[in-house]
PDB file of N, CA and C in Angstrom:
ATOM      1  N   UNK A   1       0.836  -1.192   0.000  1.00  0.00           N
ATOM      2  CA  UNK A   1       0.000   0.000   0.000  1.00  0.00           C
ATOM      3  C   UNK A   1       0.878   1.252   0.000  1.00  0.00           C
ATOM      4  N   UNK A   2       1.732   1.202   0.569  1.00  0.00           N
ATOM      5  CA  UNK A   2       2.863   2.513   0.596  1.00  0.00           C
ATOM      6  C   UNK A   2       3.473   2.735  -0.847  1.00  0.00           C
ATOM      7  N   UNK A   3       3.743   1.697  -1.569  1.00  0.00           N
ATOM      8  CA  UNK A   3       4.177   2.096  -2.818  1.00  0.00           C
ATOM      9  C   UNK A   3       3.278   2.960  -3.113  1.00  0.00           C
ATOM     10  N   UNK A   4       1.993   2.389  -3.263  1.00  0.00           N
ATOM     11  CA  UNK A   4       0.688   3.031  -3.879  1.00  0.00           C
ATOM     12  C   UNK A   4       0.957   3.957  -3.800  1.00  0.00           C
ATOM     13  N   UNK A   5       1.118   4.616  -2.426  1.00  0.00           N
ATOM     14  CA  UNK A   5       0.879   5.999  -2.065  1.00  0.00           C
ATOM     15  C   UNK A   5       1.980   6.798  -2.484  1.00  0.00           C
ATOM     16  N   UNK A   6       3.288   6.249  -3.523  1.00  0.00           N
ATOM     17  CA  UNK A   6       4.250   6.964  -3.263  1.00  0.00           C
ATOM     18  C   UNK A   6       3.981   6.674  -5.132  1.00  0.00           C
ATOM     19  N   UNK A   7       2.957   6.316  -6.028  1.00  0.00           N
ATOM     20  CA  UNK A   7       2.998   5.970  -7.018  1.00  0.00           C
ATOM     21  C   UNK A   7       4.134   5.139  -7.765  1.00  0.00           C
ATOM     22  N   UNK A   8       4.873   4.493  -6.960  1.00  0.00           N
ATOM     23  CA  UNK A   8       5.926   3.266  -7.236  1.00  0.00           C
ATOM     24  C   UNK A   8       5.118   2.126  -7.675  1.00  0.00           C
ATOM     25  N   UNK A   9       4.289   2.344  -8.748  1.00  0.00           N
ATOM     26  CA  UNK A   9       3.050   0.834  -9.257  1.00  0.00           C
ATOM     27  C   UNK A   9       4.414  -0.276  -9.689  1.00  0.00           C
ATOM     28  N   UNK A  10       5.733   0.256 -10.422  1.00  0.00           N
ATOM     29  CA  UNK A  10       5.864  -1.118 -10.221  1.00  0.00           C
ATOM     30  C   UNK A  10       6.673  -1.773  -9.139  1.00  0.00           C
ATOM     31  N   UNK A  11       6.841  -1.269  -8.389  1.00  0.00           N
ATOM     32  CA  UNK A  11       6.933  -2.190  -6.898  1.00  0.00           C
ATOM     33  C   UNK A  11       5.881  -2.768  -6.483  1.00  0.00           C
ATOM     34  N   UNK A  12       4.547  -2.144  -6.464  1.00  0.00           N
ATOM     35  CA  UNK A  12       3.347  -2.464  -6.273  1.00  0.00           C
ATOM     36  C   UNK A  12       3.325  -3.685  -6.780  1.00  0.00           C
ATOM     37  N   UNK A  13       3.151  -3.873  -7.956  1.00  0.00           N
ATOM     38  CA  UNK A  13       2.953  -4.919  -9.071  1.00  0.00           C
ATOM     39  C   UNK A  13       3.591  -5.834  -8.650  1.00  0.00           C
ATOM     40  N   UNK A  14       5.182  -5.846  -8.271  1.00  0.00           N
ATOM     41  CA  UNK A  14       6.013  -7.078  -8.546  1.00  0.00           C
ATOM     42  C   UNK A  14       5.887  -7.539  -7.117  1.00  0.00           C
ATOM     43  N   UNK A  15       4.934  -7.336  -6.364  1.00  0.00           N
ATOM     44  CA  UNK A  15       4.635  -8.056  -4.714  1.00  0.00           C
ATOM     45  C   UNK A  15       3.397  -9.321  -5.271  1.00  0.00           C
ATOM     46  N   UNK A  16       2.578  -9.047  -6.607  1.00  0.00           N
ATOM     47  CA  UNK A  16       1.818 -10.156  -6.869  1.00  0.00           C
ATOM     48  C   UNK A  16       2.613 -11.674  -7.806  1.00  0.00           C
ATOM     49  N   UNK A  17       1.785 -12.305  -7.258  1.00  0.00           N
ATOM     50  CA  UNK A  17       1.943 -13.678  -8.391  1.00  0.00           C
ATOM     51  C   UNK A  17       1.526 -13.034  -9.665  1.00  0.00           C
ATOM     52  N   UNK A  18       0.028 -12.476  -9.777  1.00  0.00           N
ATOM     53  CA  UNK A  18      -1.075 -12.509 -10.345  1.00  0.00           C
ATOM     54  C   UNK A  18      -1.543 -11.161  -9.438  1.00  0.00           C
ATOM     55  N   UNK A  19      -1.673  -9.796 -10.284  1.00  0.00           N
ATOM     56  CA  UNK A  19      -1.944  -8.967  -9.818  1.00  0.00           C
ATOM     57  C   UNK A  19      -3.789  -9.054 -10.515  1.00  0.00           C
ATOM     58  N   UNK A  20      -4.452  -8.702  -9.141  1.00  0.00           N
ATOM     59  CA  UNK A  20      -5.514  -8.880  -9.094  1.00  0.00           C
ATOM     60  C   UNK A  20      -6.563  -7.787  -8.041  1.00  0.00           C
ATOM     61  N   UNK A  21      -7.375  -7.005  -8.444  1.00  0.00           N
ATOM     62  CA  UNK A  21      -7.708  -5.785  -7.334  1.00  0.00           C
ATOM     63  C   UNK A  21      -9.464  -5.973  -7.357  1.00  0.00           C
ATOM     64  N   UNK A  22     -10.116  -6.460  -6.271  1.00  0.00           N
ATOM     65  CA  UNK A  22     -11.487  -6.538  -6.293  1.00  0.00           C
ATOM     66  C   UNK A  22     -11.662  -5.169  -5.337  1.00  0.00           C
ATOM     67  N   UNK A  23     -12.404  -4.381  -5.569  1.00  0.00           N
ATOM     68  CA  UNK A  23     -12.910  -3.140  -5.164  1.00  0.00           C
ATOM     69  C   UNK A  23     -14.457  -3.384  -4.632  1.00  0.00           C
ATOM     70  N   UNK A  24     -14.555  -3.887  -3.056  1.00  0.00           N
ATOM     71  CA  UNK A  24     -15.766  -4.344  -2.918  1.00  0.00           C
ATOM     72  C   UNK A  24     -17.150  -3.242  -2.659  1.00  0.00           C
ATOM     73  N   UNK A  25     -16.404  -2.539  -2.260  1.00  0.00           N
ATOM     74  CA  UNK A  25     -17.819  -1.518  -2.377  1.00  0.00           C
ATOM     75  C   UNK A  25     -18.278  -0.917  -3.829  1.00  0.00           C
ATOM     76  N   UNK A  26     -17.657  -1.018  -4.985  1.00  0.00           N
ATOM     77  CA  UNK A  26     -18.409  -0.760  -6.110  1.00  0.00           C
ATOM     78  C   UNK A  26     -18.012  -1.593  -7.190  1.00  0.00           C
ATOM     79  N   UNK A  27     -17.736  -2.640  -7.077  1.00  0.00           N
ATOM     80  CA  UNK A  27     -17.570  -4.337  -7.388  1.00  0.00           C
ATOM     81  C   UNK A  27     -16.574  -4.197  -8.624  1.00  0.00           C
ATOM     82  N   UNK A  28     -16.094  -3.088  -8.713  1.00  0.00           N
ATOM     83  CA  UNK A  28     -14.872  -3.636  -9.817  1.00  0.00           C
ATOM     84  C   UNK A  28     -13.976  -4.316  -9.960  1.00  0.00           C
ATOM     85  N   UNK A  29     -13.875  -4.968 -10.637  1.00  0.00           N
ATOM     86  CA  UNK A  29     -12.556  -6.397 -10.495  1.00  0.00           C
ATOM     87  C   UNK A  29     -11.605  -5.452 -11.533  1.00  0.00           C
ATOM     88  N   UNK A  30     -10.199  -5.869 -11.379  1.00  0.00           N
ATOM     89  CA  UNK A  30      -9.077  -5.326 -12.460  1.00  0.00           C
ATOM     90  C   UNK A  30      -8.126  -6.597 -12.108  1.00  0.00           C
ATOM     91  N   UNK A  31      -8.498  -7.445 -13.306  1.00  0.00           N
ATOM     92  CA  UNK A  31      -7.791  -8.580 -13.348  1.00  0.00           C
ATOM     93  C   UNK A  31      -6.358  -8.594 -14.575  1.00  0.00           C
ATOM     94  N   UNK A  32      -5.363  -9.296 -13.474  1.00  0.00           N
ATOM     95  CA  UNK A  32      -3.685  -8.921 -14.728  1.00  0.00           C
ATOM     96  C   UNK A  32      -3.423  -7.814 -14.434  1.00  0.00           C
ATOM     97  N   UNK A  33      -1.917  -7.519 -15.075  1.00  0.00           N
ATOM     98  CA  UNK A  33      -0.961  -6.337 -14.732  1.00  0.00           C
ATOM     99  C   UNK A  33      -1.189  -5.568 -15.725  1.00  0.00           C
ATOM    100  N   UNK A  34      -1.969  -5.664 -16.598  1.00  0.00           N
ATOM    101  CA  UNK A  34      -2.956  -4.556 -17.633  1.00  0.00           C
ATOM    102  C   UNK A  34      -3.933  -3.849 -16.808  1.00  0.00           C
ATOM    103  N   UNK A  35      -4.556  -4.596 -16.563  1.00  0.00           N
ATOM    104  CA  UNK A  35      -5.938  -4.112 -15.653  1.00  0.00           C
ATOM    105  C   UNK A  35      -5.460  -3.366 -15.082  1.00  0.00           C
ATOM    106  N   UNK A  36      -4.566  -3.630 -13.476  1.00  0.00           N
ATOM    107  CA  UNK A  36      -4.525  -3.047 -12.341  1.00  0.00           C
ATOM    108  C   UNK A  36      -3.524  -2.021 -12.381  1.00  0.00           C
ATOM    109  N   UNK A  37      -2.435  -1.802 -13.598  1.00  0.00           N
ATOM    110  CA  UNK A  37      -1.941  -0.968 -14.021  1.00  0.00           C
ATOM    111  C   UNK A  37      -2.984   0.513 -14.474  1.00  0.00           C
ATOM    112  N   UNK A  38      -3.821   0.005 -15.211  1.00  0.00           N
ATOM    113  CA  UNK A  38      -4.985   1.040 -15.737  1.00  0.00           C
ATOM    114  C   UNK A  38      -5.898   1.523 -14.333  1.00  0.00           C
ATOM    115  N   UNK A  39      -6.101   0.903 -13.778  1.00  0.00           N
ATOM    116  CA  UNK A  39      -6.501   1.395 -12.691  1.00  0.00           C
ATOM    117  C   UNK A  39      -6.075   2.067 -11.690  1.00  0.00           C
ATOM    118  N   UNK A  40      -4.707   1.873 -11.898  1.00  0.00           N
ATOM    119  CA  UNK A  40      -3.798   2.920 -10.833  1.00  0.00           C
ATOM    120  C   UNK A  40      -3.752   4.314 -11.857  1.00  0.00           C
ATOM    121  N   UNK A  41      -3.565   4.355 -13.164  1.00  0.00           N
ATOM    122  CA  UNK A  41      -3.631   5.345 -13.468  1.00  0.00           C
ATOM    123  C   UNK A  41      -4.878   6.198 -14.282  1.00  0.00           C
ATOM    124  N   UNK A  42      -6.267   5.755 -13.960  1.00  0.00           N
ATOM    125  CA  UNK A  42      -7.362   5.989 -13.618  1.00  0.00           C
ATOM    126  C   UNK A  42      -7.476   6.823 -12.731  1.00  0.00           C
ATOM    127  N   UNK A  43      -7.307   5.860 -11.387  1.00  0.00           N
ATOM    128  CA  UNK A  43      -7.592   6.272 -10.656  1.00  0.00           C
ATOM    129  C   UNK A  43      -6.356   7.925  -9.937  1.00  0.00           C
ATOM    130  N   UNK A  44      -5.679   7.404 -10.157  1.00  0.00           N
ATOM    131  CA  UNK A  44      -4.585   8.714  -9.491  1.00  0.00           C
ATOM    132  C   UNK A  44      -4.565   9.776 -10.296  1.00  0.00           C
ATOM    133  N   UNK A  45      -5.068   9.718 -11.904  1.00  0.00           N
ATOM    134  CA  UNK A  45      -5.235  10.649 -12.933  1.00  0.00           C
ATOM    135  C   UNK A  45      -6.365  11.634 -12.245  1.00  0.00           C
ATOM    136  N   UNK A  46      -7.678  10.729 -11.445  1.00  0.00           N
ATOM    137  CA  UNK A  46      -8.424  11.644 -10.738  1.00  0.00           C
ATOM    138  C   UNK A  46      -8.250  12.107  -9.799  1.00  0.00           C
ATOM    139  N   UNK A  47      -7.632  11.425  -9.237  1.00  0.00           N
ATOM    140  CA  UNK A  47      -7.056  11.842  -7.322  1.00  0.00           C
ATOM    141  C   UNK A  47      -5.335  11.461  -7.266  1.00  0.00           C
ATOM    142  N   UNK A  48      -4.886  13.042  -7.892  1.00  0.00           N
ATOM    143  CA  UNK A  48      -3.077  12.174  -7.888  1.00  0.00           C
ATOM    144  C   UNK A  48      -2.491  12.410  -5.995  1.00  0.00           C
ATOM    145  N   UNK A  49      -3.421  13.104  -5.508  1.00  0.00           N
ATOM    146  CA  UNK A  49      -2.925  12.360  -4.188  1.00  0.00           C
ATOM    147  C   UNK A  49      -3.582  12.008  -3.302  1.00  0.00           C
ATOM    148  N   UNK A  50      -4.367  11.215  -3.714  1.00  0.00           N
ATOM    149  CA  UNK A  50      -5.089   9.949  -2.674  1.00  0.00           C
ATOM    150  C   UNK A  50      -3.710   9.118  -2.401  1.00  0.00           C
ATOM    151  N   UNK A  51      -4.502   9.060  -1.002  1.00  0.00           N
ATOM    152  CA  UNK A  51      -2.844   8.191  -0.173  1.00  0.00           C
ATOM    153  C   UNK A  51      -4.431   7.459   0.431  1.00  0.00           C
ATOM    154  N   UNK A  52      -3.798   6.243   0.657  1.00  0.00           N
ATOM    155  CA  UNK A  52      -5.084   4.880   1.592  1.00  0.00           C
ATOM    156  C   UNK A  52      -3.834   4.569   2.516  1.00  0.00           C
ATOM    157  N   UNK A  53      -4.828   4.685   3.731  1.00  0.00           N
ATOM    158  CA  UNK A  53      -4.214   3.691   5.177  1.00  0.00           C
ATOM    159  C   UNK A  53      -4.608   2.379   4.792  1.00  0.00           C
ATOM    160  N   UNK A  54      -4.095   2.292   5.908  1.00  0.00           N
ATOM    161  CA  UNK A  54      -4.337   0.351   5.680  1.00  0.00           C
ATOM    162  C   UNK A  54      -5.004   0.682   6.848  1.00  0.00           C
ATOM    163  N   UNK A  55      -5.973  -0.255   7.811  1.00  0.00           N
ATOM    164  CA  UNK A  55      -7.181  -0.339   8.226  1.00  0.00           C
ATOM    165  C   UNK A  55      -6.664  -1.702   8.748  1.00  0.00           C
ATOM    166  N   UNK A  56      -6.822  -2.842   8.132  1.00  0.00           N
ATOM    167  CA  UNK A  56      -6.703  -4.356   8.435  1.00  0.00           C
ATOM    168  C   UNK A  56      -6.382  -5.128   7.707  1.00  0.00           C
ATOM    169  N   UNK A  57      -5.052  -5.659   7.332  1.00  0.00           N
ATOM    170  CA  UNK A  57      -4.682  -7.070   6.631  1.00  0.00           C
ATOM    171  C   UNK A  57      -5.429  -8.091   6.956  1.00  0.00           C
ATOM    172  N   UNK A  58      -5.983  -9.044   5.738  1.00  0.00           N
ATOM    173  CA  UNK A  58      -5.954 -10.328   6.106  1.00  0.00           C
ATOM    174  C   UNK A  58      -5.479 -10.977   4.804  1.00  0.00           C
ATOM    175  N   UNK A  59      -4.869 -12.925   5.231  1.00  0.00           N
ATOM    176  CA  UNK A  59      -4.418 -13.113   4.006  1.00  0.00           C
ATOM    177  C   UNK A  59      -5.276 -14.503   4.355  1.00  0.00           C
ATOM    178  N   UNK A  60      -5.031 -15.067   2.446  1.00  0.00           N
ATOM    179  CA  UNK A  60      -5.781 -16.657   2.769  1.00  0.00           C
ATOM    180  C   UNK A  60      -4.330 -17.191   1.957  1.00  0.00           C
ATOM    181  N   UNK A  61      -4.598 -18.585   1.578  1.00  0.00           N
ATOM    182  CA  UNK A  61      -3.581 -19.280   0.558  1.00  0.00           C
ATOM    183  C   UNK A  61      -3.347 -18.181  -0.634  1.00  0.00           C
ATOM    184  N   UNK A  62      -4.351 -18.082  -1.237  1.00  0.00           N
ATOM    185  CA  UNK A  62      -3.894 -17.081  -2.633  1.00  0.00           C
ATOM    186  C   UNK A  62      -4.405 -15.739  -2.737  1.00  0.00           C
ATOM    187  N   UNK A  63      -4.499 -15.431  -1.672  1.00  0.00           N
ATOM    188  CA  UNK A  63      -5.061 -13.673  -1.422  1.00  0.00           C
ATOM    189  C   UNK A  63      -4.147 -12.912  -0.683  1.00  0.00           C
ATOM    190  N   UNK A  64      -4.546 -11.511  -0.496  1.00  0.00           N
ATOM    191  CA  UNK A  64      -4.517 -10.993   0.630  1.00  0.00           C
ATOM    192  C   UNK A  64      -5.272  -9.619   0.669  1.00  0.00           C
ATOM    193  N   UNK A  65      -6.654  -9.390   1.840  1.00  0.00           N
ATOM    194  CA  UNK A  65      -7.271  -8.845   1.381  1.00  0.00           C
ATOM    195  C   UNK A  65      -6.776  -7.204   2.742  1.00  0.00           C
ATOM    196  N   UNK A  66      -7.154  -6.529   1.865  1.00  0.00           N
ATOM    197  CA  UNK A  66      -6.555  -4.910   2.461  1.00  0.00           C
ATOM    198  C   UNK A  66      -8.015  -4.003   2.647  1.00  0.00           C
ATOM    199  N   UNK A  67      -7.574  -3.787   4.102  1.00  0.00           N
ATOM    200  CA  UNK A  67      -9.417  -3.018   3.918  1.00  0.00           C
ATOM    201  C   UNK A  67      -8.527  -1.299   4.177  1.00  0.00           C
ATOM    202  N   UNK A  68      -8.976  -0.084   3.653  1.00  0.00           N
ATOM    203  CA  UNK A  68      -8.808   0.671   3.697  1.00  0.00           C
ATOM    204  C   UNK A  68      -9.618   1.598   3.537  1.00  0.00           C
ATOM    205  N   UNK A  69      -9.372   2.904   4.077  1.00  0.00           N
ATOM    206  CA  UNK A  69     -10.627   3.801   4.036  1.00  0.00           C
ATOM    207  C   UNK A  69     -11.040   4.743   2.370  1.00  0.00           C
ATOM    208  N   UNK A  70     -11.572   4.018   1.627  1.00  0.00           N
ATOM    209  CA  UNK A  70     -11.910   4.514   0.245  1.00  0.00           C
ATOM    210  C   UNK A  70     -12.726   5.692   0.647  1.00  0.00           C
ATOM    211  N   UNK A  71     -13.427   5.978   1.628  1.00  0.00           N
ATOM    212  CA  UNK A  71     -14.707   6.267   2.130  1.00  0.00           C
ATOM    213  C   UNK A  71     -14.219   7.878   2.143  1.00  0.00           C
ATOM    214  N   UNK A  72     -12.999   8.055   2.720  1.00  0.00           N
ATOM    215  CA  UNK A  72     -12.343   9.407   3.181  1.00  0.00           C
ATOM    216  C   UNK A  72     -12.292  10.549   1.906  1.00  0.00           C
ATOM    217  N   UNK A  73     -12.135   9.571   0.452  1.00  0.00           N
ATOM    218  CA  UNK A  73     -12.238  10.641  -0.731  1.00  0.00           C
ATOM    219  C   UNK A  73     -13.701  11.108  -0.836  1.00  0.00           C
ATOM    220  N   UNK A  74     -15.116   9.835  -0.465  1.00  0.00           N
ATOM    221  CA  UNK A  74     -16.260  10.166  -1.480  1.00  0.00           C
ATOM    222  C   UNK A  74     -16.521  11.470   0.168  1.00  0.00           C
ATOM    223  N   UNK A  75     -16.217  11.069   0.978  1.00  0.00           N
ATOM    224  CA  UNK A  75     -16.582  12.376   1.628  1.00  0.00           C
ATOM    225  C   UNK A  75     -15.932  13.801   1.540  1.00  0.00           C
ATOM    226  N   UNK A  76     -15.006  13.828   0.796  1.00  0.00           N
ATOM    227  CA  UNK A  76     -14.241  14.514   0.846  1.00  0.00           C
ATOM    228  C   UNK A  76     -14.812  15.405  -0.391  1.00  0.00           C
ATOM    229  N   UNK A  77     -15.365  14.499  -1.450  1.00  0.00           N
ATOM    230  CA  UNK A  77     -16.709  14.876  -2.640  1.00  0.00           C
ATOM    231  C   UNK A  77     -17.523  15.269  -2.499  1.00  0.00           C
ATOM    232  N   UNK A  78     -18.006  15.097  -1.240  1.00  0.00           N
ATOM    233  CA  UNK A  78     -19.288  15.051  -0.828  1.00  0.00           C
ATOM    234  C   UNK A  78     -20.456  14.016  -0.987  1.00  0.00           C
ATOM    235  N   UNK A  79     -19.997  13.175  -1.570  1.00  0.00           N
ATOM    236  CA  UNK A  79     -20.762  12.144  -2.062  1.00  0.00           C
ATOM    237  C   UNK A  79     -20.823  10.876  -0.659  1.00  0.00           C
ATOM    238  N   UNK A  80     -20.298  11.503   0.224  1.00  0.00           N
ATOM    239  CA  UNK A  80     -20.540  10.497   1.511  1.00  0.00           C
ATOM    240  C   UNK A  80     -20.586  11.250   2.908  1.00  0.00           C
ATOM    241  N   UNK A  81     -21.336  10.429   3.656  1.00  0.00           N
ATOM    242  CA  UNK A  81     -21.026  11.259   5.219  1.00  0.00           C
ATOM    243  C   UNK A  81     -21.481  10.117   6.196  1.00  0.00           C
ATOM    244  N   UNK A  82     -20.940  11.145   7.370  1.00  0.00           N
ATOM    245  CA  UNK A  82     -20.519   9.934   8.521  1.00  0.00           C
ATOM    246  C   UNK A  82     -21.833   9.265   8.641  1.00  0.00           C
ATOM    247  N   UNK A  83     -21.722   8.274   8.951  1.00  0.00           N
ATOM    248  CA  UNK A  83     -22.982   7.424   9.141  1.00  0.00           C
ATOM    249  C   UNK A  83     -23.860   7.684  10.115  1.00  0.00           C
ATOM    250  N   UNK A  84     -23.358   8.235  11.174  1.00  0.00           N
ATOM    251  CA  UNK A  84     -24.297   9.074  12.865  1.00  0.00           C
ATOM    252  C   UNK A  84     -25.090   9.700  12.020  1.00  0.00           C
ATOM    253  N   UNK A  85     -24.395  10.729  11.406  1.00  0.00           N
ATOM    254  CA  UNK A  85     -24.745  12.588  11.150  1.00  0.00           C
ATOM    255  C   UNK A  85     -26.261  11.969  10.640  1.00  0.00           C
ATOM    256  N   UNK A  86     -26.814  13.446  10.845  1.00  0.00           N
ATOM    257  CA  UNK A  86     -28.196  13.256  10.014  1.00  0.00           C
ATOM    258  C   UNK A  86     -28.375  13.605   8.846  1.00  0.00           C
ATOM    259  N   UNK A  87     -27.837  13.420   7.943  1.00  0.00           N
ATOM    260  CA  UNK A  87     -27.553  13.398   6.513  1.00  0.00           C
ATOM    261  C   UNK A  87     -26.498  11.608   6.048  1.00  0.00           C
ATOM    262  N   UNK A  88     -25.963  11.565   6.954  1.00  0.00           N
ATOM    263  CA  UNK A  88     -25.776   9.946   6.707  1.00  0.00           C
ATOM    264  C   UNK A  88     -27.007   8.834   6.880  1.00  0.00           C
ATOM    265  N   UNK A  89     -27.517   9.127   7.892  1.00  0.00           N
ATOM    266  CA  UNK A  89     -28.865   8.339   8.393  1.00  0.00           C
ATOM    267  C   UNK A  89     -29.947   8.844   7.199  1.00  0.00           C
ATOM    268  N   UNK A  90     -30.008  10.064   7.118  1.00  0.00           N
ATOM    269  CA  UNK A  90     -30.841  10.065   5.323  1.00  0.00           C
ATOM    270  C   UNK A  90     -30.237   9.726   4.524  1.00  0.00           C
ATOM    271  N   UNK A  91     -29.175   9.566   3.904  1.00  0.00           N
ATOM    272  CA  UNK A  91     -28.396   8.667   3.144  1.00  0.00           C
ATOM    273  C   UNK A  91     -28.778   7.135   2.865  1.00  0.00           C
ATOM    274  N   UNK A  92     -28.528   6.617   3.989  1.00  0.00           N
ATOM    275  CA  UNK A  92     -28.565   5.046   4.311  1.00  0.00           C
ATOM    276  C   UNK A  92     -30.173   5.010   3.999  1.00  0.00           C
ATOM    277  N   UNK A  93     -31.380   5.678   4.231  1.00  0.00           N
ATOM    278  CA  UNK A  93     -32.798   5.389   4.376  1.00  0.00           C
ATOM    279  C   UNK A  93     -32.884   5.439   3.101  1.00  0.00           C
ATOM    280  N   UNK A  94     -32.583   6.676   2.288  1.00  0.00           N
ATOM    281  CA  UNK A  94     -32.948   6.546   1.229  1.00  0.00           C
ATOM    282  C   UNK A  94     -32.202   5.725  -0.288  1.00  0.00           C
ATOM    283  N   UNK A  95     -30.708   5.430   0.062  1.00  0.00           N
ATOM    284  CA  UNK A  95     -30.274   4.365  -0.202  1.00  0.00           C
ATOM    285  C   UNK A  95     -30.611   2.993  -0.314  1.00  0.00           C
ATOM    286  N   UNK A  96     -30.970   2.504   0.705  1.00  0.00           N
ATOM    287  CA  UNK A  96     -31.091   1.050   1.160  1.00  0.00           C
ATOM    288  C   UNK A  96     -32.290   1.130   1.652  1.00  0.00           C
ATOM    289  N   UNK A  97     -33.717   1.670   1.362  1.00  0.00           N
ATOM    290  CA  UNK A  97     -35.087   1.193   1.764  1.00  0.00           C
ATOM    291  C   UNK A  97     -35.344   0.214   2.086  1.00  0.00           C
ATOM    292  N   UNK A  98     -35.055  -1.104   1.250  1.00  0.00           N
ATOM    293  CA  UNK A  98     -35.525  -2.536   1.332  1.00  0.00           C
ATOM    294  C   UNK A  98     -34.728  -3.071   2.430  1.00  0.00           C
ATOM    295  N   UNK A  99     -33.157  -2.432   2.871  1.00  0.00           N
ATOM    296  CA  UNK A  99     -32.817  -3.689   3.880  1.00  0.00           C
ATOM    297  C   UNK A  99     -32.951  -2.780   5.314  1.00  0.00           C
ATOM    298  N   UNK A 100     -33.522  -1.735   4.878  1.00  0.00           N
ATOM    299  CA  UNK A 100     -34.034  -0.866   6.486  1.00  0.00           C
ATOM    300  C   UNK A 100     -35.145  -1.212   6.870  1.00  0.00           C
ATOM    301  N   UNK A 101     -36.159  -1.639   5.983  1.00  0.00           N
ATOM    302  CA  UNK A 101     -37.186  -2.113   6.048  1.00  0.00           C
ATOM    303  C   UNK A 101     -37.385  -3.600   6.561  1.00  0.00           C
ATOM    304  N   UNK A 102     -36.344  -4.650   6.143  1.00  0.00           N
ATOM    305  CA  UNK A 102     -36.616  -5.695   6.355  1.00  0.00           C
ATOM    306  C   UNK A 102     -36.046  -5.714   8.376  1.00  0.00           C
ATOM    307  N   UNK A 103     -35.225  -4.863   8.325  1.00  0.00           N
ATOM    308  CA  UNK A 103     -34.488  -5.136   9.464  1.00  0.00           C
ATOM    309  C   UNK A 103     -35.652  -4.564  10.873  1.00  0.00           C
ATOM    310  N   UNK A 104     -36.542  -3.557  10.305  1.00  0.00           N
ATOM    311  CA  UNK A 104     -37.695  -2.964  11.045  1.00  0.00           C
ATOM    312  C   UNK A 104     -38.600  -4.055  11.086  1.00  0.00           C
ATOM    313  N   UNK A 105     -38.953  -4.762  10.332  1.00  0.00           N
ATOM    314  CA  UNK A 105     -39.985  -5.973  10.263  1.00  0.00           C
ATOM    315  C   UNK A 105     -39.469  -6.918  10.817  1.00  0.00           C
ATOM    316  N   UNK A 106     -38.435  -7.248  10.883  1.00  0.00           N
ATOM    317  CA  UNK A 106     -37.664  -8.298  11.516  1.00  0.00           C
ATOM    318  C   UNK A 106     -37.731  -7.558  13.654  1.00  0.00           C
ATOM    319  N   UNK A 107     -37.491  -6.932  13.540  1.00  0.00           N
ATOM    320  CA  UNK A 107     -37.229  -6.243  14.819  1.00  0.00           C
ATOM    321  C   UNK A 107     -38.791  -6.359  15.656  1.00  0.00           C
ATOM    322  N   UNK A 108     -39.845  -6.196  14.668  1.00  0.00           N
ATOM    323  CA  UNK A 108     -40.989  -6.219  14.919  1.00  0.00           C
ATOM    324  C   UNK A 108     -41.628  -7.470  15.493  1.00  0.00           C
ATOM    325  N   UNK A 109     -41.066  -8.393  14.553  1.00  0.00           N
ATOM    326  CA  UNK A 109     -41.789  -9.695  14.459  1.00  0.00           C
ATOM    327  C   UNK A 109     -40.816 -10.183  15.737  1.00  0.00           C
ATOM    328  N   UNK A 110     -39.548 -10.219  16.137  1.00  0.00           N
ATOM    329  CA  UNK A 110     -39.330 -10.975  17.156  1.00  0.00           C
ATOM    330  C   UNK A 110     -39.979 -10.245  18.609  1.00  0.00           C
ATOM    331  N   UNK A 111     -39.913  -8.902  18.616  1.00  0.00           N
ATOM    332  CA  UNK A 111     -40.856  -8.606  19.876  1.00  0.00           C
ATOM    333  C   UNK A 111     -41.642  -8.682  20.007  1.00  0.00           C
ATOM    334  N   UNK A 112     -42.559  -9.432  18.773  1.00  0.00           N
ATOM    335  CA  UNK A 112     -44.539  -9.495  18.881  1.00  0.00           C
ATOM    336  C   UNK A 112     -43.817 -11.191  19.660  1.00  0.00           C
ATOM    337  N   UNK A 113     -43.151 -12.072  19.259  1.00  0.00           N
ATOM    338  CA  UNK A 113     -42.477 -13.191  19.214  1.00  0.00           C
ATOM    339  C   UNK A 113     -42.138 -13.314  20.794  1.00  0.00           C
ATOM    340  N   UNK A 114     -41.703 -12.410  21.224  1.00  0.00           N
ATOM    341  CA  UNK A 114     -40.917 -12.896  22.597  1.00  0.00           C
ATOM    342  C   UNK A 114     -42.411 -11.989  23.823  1.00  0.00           C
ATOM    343  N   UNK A 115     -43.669 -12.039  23.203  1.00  0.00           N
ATOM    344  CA  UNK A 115     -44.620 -11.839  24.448  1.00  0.00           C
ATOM    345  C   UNK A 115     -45.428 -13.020  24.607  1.00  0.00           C
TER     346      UNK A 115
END
């Protein structure tokens, strides 16, 4: 991740077998050292200094997954806010209706449940 931040992609690069970048909050995959090459300079073409913390390593046999705060640019856009604030909580409602909803019905049904 520090290369990243120092735009050293190919140091970046030569830490994979198989450079491979799943982006889980807006599901882009950039599969190969084509892909994830284009995506570093995508992405830094829009934000040449986005720097990402690292947050939490984890690794499996053929992974290793990096959680970091992506979150810090779209707020920084405005396109995000803290989740408390009351503009995050309207966010999330009007975002995600169906799983606020299910989680209210669910909440419902076990306290009609536990009288």
């Amino acid at each position: 991740m520090e290369s990243e931040n120092r735009h050293d992609f190919d140091t970046t690069i030569a830490t994979f077998d198989h450079p491979r970048y799943e982006l889980v909050p807006t599901g882009d995959v950039f599969d190969g050292e084509q892909e994830v090459r284009a995506y570093f300079a995508e992405s830094r073409s829009a934000f040449p200094d986005q720097r990402n913390e690292v947050i939490a390593l984890h690794h499996a046999d053929d992974a290793v997954i990096v959680e970091f705060d992506l979150l810090t640019i779209m707020r920084q856009l405005g396109l995000a806010h803290e989740s408390t604030s009351i503009a995050g909580r309207l966010s999330t409602l009007v975002s995600h209706p169906v799983t606020i909803g299910r989680t209210i019905l669910g909440s419902l049904v076990r306290r009609s449940g536990a009288r």
